[in-house]
PDB file of N, CA and C in Angstrom:
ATOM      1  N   UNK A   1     125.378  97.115  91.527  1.00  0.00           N
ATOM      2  CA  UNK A   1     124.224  97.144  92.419  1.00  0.00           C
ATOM      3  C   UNK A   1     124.165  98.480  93.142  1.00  0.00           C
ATOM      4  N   UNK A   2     123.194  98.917  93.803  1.00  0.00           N
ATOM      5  CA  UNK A   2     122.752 100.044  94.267  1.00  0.00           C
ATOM      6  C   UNK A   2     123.224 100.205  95.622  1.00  0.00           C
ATOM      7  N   UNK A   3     123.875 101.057  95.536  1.00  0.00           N
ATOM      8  CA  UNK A   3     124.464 101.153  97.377  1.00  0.00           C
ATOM      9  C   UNK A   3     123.496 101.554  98.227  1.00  0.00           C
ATOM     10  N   UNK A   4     121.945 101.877  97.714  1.00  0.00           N
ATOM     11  CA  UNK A   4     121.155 102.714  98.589  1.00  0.00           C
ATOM     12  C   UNK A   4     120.483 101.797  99.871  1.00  0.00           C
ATOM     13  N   UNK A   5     120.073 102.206 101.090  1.00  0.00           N
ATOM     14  CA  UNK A   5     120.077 101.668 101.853  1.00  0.00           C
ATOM     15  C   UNK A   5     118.206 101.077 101.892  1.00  0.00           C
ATOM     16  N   UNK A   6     118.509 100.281 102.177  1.00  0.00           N
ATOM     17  CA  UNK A   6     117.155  99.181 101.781  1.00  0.00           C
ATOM     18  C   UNK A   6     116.594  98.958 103.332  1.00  0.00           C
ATOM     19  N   UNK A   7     115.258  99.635 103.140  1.00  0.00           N
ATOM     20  CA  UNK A   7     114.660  99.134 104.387  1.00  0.00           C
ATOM     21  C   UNK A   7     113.040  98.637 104.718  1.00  0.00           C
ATOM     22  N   UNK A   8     112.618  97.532 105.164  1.00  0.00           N
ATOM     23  CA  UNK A   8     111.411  97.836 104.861  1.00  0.00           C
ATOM     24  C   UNK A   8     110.464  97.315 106.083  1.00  0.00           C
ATOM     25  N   UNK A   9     109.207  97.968 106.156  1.00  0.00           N
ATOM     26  CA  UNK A   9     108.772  97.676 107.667  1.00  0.00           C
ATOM     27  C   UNK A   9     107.366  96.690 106.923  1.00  0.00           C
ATOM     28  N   UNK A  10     107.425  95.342 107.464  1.00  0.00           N
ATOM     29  CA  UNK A  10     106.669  94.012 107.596  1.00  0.00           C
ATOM     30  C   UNK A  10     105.726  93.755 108.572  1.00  0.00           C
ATOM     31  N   UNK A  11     104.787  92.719 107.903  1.00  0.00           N
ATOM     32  CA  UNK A  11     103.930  91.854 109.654  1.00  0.00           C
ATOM     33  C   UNK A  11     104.713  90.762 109.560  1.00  0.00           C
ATOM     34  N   UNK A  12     104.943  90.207 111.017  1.00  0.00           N
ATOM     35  CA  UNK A  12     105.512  88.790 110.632  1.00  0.00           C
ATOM     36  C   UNK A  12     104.695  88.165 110.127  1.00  0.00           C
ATOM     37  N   UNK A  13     103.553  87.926 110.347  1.00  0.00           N
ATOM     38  CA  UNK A  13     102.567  86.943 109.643  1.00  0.00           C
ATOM     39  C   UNK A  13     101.927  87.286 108.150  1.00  0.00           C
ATOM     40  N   UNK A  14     103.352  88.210 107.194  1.00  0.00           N
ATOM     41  CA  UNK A  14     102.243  88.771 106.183  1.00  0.00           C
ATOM     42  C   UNK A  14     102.939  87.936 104.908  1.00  0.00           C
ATOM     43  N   UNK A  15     102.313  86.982 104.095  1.00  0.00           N
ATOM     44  CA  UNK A  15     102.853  86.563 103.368  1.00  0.00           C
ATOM     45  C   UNK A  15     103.882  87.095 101.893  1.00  0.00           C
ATOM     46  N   UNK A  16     103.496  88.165 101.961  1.00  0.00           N
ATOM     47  CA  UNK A  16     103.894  89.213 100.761  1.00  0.00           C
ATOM     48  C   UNK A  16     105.576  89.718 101.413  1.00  0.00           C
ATOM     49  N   UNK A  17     105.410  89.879 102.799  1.00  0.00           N
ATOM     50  CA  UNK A  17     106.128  90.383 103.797  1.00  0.00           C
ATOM     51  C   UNK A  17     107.376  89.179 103.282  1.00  0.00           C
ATOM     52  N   UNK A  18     107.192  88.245 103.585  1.00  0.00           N
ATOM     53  CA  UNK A  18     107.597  87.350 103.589  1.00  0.00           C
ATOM     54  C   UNK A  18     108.509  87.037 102.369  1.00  0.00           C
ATOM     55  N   UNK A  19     107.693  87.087 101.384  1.00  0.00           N
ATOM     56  CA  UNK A  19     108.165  86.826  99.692  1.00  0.00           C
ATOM     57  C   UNK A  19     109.553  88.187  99.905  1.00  0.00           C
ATOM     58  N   UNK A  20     108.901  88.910  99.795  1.00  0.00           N
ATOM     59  CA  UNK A  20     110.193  90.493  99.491  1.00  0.00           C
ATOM     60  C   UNK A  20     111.525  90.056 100.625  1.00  0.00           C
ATOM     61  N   UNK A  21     111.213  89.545 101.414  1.00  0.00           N
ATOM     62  CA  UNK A  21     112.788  89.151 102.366  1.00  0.00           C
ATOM     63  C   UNK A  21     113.494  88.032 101.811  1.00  0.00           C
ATOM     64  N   UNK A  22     112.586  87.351 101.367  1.00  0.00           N
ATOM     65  CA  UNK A  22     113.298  86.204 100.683  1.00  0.00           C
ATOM     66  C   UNK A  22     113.847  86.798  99.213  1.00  0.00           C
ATOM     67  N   UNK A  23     113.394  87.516  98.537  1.00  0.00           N
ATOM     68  CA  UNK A  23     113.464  88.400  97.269  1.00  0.00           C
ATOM     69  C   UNK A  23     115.312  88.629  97.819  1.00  0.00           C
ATOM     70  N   UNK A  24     115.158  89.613  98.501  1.00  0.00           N
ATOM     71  CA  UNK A  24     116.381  90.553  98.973  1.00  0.00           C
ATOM     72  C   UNK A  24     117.118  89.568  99.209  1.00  0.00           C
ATOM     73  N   UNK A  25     117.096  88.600 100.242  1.00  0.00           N
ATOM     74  CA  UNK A  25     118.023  87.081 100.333  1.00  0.00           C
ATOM     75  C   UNK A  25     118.780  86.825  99.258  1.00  0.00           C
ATOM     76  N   UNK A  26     117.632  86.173  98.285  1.00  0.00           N
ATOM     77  CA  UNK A  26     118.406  85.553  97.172  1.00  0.00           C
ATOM     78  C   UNK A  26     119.036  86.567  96.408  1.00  0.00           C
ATOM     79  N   UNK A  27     118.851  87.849  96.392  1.00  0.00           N
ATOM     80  CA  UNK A  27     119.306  88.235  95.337  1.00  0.00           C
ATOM     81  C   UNK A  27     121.040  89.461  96.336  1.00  0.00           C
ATOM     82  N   UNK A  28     121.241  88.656  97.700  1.00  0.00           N
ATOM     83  CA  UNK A  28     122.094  89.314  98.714  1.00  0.00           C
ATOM     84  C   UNK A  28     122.307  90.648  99.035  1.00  0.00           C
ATOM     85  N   UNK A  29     121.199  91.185  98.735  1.00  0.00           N
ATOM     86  CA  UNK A  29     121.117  92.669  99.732  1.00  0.00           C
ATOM     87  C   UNK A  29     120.692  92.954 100.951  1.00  0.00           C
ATOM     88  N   UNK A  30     121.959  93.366 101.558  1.00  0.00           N
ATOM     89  CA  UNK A  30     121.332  94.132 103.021  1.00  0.00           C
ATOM     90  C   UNK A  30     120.834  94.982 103.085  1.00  0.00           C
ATOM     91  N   UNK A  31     119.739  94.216 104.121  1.00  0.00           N
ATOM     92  CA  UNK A  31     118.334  95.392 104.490  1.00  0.00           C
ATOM     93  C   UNK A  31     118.293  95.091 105.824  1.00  0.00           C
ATOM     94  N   UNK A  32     117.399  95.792 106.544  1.00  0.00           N
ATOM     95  CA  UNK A  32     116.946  96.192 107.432  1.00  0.00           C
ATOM     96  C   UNK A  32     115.118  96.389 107.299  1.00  0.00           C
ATOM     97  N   UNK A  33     114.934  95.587 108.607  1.00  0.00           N
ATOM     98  CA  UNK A  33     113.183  95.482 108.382  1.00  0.00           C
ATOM     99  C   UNK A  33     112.582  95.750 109.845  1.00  0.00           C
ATOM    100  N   UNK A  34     111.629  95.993 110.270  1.00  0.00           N
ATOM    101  CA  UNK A  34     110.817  95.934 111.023  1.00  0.00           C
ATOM    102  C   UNK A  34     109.512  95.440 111.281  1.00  0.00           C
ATOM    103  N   UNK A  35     109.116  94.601 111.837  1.00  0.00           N
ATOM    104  CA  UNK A  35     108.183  93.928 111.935  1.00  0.00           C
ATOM    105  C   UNK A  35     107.232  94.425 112.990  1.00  0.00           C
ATOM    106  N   UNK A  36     105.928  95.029 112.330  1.00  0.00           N
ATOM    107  CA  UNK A  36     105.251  96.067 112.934  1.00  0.00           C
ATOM    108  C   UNK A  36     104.415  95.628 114.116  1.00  0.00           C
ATOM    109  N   UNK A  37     103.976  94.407 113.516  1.00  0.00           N
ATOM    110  CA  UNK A  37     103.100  93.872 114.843  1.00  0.00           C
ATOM    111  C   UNK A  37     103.478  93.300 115.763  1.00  0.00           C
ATOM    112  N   UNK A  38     104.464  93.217 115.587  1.00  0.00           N
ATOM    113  CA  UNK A  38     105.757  92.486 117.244  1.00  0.00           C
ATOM    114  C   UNK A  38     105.890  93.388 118.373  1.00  0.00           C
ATOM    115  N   UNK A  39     105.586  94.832 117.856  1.00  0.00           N
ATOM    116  CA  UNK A  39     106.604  96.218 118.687  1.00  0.00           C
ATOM    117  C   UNK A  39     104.658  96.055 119.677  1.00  0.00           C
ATOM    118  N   UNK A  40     104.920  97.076 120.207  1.00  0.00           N
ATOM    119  CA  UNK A  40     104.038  97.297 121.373  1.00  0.00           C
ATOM    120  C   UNK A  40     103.957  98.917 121.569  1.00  0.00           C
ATOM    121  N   UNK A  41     102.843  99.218 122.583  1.00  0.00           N
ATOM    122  CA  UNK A  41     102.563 100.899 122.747  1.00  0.00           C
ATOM    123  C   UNK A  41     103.312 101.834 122.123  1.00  0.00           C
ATOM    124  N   UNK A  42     104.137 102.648 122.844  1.00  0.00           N
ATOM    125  CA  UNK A  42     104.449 103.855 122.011  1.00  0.00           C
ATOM    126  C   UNK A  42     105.563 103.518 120.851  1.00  0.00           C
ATOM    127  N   UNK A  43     106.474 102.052 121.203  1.00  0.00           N
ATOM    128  CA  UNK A  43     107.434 102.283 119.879  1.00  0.00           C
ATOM    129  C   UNK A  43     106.534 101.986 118.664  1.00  0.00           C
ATOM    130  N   UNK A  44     105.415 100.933 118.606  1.00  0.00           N
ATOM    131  CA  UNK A  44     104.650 100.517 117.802  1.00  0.00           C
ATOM    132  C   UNK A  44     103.740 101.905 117.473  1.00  0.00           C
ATOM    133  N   UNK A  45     103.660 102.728 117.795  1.00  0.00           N
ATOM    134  CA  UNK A  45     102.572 103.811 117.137  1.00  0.00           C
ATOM    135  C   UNK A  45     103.689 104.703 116.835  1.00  0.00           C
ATOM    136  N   UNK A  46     105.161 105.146 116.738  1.00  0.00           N
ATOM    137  CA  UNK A  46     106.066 105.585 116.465  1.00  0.00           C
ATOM    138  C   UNK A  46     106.247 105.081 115.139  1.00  0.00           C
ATOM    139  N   UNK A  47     106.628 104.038 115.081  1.00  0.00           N
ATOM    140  CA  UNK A  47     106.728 103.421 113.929  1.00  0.00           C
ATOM    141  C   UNK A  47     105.644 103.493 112.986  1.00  0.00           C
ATOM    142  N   UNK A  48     104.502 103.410 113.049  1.00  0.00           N
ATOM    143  CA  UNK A  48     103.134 103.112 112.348  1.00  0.00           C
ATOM    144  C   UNK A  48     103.186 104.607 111.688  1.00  0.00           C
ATOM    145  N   UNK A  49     103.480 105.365 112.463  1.00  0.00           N
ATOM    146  CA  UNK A  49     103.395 107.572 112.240  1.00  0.00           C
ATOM    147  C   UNK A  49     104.713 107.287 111.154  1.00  0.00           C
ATOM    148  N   UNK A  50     105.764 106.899 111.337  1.00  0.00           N
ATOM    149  CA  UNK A  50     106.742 106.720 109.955  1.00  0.00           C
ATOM    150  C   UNK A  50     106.349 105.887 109.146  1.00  0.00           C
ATOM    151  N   UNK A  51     105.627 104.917 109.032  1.00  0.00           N
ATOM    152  CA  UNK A  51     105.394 103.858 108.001  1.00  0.00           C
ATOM    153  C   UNK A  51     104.197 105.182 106.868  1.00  0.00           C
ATOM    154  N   UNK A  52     103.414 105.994 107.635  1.00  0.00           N
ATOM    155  CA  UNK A  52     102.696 106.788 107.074  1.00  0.00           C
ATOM    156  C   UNK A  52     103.444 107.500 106.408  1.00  0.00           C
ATOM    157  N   UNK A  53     104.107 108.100 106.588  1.00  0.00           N
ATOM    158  CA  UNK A  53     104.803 109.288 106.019  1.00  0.00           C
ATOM    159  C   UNK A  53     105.293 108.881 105.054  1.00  0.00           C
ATOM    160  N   UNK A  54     105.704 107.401 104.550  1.00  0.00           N
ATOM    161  CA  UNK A  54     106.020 107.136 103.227  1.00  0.00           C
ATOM    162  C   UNK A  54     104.649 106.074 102.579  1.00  0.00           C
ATOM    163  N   UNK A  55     103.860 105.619 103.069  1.00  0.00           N
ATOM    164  CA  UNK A  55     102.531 105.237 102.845  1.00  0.00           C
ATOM    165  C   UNK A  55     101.432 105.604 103.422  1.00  0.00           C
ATOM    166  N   UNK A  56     100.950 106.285 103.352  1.00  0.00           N
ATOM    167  CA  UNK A  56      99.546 107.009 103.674  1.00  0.00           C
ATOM    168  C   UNK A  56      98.995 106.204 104.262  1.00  0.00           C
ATOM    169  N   UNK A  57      98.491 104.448 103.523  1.00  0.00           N
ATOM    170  CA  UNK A  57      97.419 103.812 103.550  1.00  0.00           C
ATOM    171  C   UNK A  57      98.107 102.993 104.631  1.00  0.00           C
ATOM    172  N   UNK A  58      99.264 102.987 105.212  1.00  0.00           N
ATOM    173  CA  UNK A  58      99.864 102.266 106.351  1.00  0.00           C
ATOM    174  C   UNK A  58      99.725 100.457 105.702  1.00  0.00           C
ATOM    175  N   UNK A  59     100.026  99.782 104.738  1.00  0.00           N
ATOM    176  CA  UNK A  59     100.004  98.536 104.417  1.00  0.00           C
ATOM    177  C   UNK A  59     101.215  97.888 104.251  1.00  0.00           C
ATOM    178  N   UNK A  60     101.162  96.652 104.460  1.00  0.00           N
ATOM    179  CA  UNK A  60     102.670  96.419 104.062  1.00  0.00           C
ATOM    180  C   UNK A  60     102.740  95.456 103.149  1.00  0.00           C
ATOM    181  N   UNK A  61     104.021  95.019 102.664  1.00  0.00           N
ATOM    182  CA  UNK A  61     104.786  95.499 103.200  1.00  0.00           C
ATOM    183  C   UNK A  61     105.285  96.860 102.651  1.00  0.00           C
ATOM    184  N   UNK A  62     105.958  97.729 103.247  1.00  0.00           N
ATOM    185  CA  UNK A  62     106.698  99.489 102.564  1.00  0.00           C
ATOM    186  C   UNK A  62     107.955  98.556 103.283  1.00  0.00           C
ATOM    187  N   UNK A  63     108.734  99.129 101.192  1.00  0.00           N
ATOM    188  CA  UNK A  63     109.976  98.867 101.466  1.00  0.00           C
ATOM    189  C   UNK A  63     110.206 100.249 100.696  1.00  0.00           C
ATOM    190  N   UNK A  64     111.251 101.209 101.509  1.00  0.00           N
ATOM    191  CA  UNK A  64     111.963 102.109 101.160  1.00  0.00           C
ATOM    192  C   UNK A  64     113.555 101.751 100.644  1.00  0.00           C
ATOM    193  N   UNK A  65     113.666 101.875  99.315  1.00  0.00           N
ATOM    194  CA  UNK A  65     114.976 102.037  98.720  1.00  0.00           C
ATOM    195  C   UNK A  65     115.767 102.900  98.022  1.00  0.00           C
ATOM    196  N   UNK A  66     116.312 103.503  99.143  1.00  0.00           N
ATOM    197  CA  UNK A  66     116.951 105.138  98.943  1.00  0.00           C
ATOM    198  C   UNK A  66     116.190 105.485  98.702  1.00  0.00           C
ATOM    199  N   UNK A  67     115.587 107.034  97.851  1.00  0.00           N
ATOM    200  CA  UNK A  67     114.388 107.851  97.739  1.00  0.00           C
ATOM    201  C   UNK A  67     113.281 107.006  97.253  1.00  0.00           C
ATOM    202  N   UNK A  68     112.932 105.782  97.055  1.00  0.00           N
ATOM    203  CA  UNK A  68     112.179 105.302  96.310  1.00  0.00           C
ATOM    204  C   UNK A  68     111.128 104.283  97.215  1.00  0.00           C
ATOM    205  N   UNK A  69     109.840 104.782  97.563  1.00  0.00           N
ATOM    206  CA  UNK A  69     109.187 103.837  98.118  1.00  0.00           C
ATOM    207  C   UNK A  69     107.540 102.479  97.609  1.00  0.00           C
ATOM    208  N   UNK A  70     108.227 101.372  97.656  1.00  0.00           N
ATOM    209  CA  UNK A  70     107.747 100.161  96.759  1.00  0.00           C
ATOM    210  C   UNK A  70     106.803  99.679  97.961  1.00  0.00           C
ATOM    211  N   UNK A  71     105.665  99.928  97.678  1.00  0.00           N
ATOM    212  CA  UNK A  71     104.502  99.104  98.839  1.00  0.00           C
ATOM    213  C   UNK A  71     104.303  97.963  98.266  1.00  0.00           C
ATOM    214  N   UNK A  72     103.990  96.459  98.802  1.00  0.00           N
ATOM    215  CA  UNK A  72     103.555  95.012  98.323  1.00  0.00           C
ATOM    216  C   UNK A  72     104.850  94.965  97.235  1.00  0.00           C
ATOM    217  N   UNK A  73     104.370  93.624  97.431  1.00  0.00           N
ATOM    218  CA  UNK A  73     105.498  92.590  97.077  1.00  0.00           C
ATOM    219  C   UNK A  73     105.366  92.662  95.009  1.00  0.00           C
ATOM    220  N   UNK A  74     106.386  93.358  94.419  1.00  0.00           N
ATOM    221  CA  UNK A  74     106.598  93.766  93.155  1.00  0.00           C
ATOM    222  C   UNK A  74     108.132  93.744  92.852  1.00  0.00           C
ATOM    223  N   UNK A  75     108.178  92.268  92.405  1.00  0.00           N
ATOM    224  CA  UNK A  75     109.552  91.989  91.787  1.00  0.00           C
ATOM    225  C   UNK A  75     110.417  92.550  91.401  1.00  0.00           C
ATOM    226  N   UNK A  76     109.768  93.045  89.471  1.00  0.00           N
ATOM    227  CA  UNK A  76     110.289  93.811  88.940  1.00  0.00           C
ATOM    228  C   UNK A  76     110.585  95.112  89.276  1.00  0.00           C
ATOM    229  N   UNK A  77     110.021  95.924  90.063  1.00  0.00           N
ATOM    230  CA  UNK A  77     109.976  97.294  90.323  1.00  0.00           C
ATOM    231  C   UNK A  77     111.089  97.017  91.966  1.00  0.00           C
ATOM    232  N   UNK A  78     110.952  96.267  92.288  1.00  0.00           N
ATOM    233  CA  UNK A  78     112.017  95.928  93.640  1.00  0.00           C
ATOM    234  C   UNK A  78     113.710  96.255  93.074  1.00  0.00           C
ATOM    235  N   UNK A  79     113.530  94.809  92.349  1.00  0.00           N
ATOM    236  CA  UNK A  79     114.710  95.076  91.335  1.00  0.00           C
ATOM    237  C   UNK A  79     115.385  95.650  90.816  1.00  0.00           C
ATOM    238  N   UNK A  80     114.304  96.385  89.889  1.00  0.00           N
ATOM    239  CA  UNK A  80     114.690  97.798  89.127  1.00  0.00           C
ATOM    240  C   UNK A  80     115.562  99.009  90.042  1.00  0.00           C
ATOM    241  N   UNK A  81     114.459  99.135  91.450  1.00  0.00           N
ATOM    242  CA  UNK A  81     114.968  99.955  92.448  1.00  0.00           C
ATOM    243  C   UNK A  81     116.182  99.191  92.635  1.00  0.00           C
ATOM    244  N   UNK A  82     117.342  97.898  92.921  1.00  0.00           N
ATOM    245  CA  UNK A  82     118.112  98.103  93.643  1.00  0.00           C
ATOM    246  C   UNK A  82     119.191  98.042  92.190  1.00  0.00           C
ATOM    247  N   UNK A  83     118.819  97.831  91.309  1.00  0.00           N
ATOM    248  CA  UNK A  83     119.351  98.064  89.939  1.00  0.00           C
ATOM    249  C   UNK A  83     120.035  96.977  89.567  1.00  0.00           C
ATOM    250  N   UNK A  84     119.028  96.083  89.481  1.00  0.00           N
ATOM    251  CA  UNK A  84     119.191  94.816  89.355  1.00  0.00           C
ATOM    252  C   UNK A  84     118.878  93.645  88.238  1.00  0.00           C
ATOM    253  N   UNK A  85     118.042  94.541  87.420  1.00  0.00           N
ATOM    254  CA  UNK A  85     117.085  94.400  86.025  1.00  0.00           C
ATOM    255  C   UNK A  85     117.887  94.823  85.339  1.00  0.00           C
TER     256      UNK A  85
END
């Protein structure tokens, strides 16, 4: 498996959001997430300015895995990234 560090910033209420944590669960990789619409004023527009910089279109969920960034919920290509396919 991929030692690279898995991170990805979510809505809590986003169902896709949702699927990819459970993804990472079952398949026992630690990650690290952020849940965008929870945060408030400046950490929440801090965060939103980095969610850009690896997605333009600011959607989620962006999961960054090591150099590799996977927007919405895509199994195979999740996978592949943690080298798991």
């Amino acid at each position: 498996m991929a030692e690279d560090s898995v991170l990805m910033y979510s809505l809590s209420t986003c169902s896709h959001c949702k699927s990819v944590k459970k993804l990472l669960d079952e398949c026992t990789v630690k990650y690290e997430f952020t849940d965008v619409d929870l945060l408030q004023g400046k950490e929440r527009t801090a965060i939103l300015e980095d969610v850009k910089k690896f997605n333009p279109n600011c959607s989620f969920p962006t999961i960054i895995i090591g150099d590799k960034v996977i927007v919405g919920y895509k199994e195979q290509e999740i996978k592949e990234a943690l080298g798991l396919s």
